[in-house]
Protein backbone atom coordinates (compact mmCIF):
# COMPACT_ATOMS: atom_id res chain seq x y z
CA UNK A 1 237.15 -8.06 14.70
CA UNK A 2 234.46 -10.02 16.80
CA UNK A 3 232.41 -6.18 17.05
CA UNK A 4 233.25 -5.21 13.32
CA UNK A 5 231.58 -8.92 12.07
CA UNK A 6 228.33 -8.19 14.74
CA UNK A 7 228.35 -4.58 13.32
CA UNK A 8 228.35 -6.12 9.91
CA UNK A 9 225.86 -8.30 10.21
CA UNK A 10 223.13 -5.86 11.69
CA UNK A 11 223.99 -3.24 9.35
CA UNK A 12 223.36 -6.03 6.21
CA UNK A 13 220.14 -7.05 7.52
CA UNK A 14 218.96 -3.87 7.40
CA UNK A 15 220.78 -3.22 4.03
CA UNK A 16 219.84 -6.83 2.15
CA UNK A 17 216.81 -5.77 1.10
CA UNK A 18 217.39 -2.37 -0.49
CA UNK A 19 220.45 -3.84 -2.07
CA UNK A 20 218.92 -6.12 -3.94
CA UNK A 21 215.95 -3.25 -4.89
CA UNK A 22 218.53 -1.21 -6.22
CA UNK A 23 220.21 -3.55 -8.41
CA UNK A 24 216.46 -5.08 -9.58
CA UNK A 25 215.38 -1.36 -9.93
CA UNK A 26 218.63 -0.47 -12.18
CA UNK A 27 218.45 -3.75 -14.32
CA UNK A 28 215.22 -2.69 -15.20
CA UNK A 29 216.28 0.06 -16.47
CA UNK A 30 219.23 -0.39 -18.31
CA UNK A 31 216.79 -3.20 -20.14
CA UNK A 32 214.20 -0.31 -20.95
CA UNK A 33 217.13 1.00 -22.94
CA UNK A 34 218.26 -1.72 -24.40
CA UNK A 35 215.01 -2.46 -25.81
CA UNK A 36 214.50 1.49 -26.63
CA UNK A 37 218.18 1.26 -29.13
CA UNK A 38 216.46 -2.14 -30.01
CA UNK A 39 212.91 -0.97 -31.65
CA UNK A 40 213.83 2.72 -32.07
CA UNK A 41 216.84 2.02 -33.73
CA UNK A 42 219.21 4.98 -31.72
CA UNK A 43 222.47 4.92 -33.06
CA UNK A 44 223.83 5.19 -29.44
CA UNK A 45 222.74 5.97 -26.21
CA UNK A 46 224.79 6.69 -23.17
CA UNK A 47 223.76 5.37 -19.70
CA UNK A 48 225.60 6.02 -16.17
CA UNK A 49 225.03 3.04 -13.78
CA UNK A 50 227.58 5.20 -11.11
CA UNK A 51 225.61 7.92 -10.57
CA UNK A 52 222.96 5.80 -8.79
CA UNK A 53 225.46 4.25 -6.92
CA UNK A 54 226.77 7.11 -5.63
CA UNK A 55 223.26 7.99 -4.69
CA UNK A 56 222.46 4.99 -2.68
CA UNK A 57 226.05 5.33 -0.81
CA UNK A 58 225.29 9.22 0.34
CA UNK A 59 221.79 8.08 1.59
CA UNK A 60 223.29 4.79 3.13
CA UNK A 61 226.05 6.85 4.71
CA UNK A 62 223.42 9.47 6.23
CA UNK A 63 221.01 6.67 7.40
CA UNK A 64 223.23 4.80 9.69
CA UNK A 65 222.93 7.32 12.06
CA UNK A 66 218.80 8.38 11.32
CA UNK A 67 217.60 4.63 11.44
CA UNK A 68 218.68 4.16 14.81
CA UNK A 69 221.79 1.66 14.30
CA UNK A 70 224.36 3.99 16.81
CA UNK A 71 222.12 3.80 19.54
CA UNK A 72 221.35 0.53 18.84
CA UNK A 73 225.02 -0.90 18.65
CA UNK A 74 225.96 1.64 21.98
CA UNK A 75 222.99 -0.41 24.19
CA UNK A 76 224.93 -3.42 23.00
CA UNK A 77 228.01 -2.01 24.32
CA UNK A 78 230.01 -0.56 21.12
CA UNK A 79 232.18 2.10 21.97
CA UNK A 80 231.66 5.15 19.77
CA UNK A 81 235.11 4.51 18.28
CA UNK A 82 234.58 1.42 17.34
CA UNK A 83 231.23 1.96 15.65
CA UNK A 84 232.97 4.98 13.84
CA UNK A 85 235.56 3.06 12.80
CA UNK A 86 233.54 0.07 11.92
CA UNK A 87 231.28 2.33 9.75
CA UNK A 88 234.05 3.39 8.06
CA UNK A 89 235.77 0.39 7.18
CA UNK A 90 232.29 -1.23 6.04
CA UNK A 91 231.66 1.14 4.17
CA UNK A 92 234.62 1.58 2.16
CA UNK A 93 234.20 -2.29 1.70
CA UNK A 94 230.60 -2.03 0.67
CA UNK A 95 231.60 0.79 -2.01
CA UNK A 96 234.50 -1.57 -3.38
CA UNK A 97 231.94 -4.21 -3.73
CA UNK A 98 229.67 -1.90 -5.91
CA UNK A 99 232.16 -1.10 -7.85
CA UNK A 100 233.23 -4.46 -8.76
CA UNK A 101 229.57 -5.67 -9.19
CA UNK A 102 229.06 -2.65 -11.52
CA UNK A 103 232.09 -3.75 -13.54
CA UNK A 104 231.69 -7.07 -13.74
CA UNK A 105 227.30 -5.79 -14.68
CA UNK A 106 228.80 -3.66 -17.58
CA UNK A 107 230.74 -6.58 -18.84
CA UNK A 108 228.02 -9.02 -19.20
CA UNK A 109 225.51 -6.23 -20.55
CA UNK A 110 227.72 -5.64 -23.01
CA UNK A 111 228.52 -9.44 -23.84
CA UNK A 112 224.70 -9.37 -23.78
CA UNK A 113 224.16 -6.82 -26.47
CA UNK A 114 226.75 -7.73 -28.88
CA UNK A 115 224.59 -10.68 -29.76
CA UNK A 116 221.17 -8.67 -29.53
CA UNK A 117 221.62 -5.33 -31.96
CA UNK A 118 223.83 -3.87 -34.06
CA UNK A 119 223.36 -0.12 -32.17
CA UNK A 120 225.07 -0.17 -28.51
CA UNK A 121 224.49 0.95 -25.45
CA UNK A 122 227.79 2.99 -24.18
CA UNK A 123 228.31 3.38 -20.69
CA UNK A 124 229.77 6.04 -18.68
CA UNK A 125 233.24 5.07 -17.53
CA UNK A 126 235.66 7.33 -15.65
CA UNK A 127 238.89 5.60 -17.77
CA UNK A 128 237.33 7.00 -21.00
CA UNK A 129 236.95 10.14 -19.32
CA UNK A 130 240.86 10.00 -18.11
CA UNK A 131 242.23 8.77 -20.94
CA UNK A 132 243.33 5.46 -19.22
CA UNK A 133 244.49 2.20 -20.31
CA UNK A 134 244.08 0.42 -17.19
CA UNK A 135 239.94 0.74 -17.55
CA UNK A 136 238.65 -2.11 -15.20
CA UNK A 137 241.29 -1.04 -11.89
CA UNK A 138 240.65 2.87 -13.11
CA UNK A 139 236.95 2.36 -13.20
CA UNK A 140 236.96 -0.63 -9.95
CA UNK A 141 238.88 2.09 -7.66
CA UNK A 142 237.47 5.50 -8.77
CA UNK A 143 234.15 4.38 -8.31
CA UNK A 144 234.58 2.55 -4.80
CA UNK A 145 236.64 5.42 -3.23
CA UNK A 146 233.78 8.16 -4.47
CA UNK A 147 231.23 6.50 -3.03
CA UNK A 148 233.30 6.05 0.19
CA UNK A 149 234.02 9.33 0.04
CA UNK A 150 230.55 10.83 -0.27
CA UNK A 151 229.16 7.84 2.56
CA UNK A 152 231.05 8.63 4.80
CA UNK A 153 230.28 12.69 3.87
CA UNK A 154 226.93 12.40 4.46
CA UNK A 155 227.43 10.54 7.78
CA UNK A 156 229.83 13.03 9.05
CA UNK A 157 226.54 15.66 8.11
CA UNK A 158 224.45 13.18 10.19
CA UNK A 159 227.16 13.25 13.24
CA UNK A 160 226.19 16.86 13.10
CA UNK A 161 222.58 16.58 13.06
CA UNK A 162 222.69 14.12 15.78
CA UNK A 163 225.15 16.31 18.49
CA UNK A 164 223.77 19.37 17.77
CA UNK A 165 220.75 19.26 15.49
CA UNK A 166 219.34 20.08 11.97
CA UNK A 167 220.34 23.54 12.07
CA UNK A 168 224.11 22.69 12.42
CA UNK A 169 224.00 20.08 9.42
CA UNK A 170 221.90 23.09 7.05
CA UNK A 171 224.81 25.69 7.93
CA UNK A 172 228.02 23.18 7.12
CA UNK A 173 226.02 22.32 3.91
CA UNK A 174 225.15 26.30 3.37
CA UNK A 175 228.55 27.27 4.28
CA UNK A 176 230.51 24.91 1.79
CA UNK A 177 228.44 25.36 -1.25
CA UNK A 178 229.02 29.52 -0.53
CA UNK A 179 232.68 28.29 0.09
CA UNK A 180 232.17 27.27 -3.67
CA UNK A 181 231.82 31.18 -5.30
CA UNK A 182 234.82 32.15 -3.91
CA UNK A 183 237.52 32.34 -6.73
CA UNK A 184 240.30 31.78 -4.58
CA UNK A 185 238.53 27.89 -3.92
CA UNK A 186 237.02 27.25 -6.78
CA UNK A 187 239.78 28.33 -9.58
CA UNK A 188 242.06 25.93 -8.29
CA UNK A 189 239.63 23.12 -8.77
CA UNK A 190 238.95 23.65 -12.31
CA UNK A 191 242.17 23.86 -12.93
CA UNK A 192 242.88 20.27 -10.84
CA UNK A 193 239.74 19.20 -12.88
CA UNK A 194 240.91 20.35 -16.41
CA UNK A 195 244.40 18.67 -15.61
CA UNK A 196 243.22 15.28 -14.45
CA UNK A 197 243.17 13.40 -17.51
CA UNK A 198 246.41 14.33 -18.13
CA UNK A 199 247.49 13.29 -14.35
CA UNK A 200 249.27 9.48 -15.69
CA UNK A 201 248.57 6.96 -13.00
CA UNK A 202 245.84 9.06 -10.62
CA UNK A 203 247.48 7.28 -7.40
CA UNK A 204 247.69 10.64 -5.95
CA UNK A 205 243.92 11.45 -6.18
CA UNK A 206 242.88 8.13 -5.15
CA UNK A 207 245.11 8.18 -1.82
CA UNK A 208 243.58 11.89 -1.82
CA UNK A 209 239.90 10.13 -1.25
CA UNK A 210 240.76 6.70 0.29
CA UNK A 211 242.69 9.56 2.96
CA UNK A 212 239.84 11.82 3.14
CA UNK A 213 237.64 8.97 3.31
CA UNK A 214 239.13 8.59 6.76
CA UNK A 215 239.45 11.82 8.27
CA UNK A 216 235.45 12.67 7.77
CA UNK A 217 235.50 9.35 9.96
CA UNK A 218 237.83 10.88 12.42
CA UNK A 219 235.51 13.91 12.65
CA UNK A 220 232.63 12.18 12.52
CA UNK A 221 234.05 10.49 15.78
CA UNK A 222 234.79 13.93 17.16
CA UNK A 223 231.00 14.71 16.77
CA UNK A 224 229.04 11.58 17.90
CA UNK A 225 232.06 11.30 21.22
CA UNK A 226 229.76 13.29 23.02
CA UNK A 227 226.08 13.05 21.16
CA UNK A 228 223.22 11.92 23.77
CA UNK A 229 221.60 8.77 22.71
């Protein structure tokens, strides 16, 4: 616990900053259409505060390992498991948290412009895309354990670059999207992806990513166990 709180607190003053640029960065947007449905008079726009989250997870994920914070916490005397596993927890944490501040940032923008115009702003939300009545834990968990998932993704592809170098990272990334044309892979995905609304209670796809959130850890561990710092 005492090297997961030190951990913590180096990775956040690194993060604190960008943090707050992102969510001062993505207010000012969403105001810039607000005030665009306000003047122009759009019936309805749609806006997706998650995709930008997801963004700044992947690149937070992959820049724990560039920005020098694993050979930093190593000199200090983490072992490579438990700044694997530290990673991994903090950053499923750190997604949850986006999640709920996204949530809780959709509420009030919507409280906001129910007072301000008569034409809305709709945002993207996965339970209107699944059909589901239980929006807020729907949207809370769906969101957190996707950006999990893809941090920790993008780390594992920096574990790569770091034991064995760019050209191993470029052929895992080249070899999964050709992965992608084969029928036999990506049929069954369509399929899984034309079924999910349907799916009831998704607990099975969300223990699917909180699970797989974990094993790109474990093989991220695999890959940095014998990196040279």
């Amino acid at each position: 616990m005492r090297q997961f709180t030190a951990q913590s607190t180096m990775i956040m003053s690194d993060l604190k900053k960008s943090f707050i640029t992102f969510w001062a960065i993505l207010t000012g947007f969403v105001l810039f259409f607000l005030l665009l449905v306000l003047f122009l008079g759009i019936p309805n726009m749609i806006v997706m505060t998650n995709a930008p989250m997801y963004v700044f997870l992947a690149i937070f994920g992959y820049r724990l390992l560039s920005s020098g914070d694993f050979e930093h916490a190593i000199h200090l005397g983490t072992t490579r498991k438990a700044f694997v596993f530290n990673v991994t927890i903090f950053t499923l944490l750190l997604s949850l948290v986006f999640s709920l501040i996204n949530q809780l940032y959709i509420f009030f923008i919507d409280l906001i412009q129910s007072f301000l115009i008569q034409s809305e702003i709709t945002f993207f939300t996965w339970d209107s895309v699944l059909s589901s009545g239980n929006g807020f834990w729907v949207n809370l968990v769906a969101d957190g354990l996707i950006m999990s998932m893809l941090g920790m993704l993008l780390f594992f592809l920096a574990s790569l670059q770091v034991r064995f170098g760019q050209w191993a990272m470029l052929s895992v990334v080249a070899a999964s999207v050709l992965l992608l044309f084969i029928p036999a892979i990506h049929t069954p995905i369509i399929d899984w992806m034309i079924t999910l609304p349907n799916s009831g209670t998704f607990i099975t796809e969300f223990l699917v990513m909180l699970a797989l959130t974990f094993v790109l850890g474990v093989i991220s561990y695999f890959s940095l166990s014998k990196a040279s710092i």
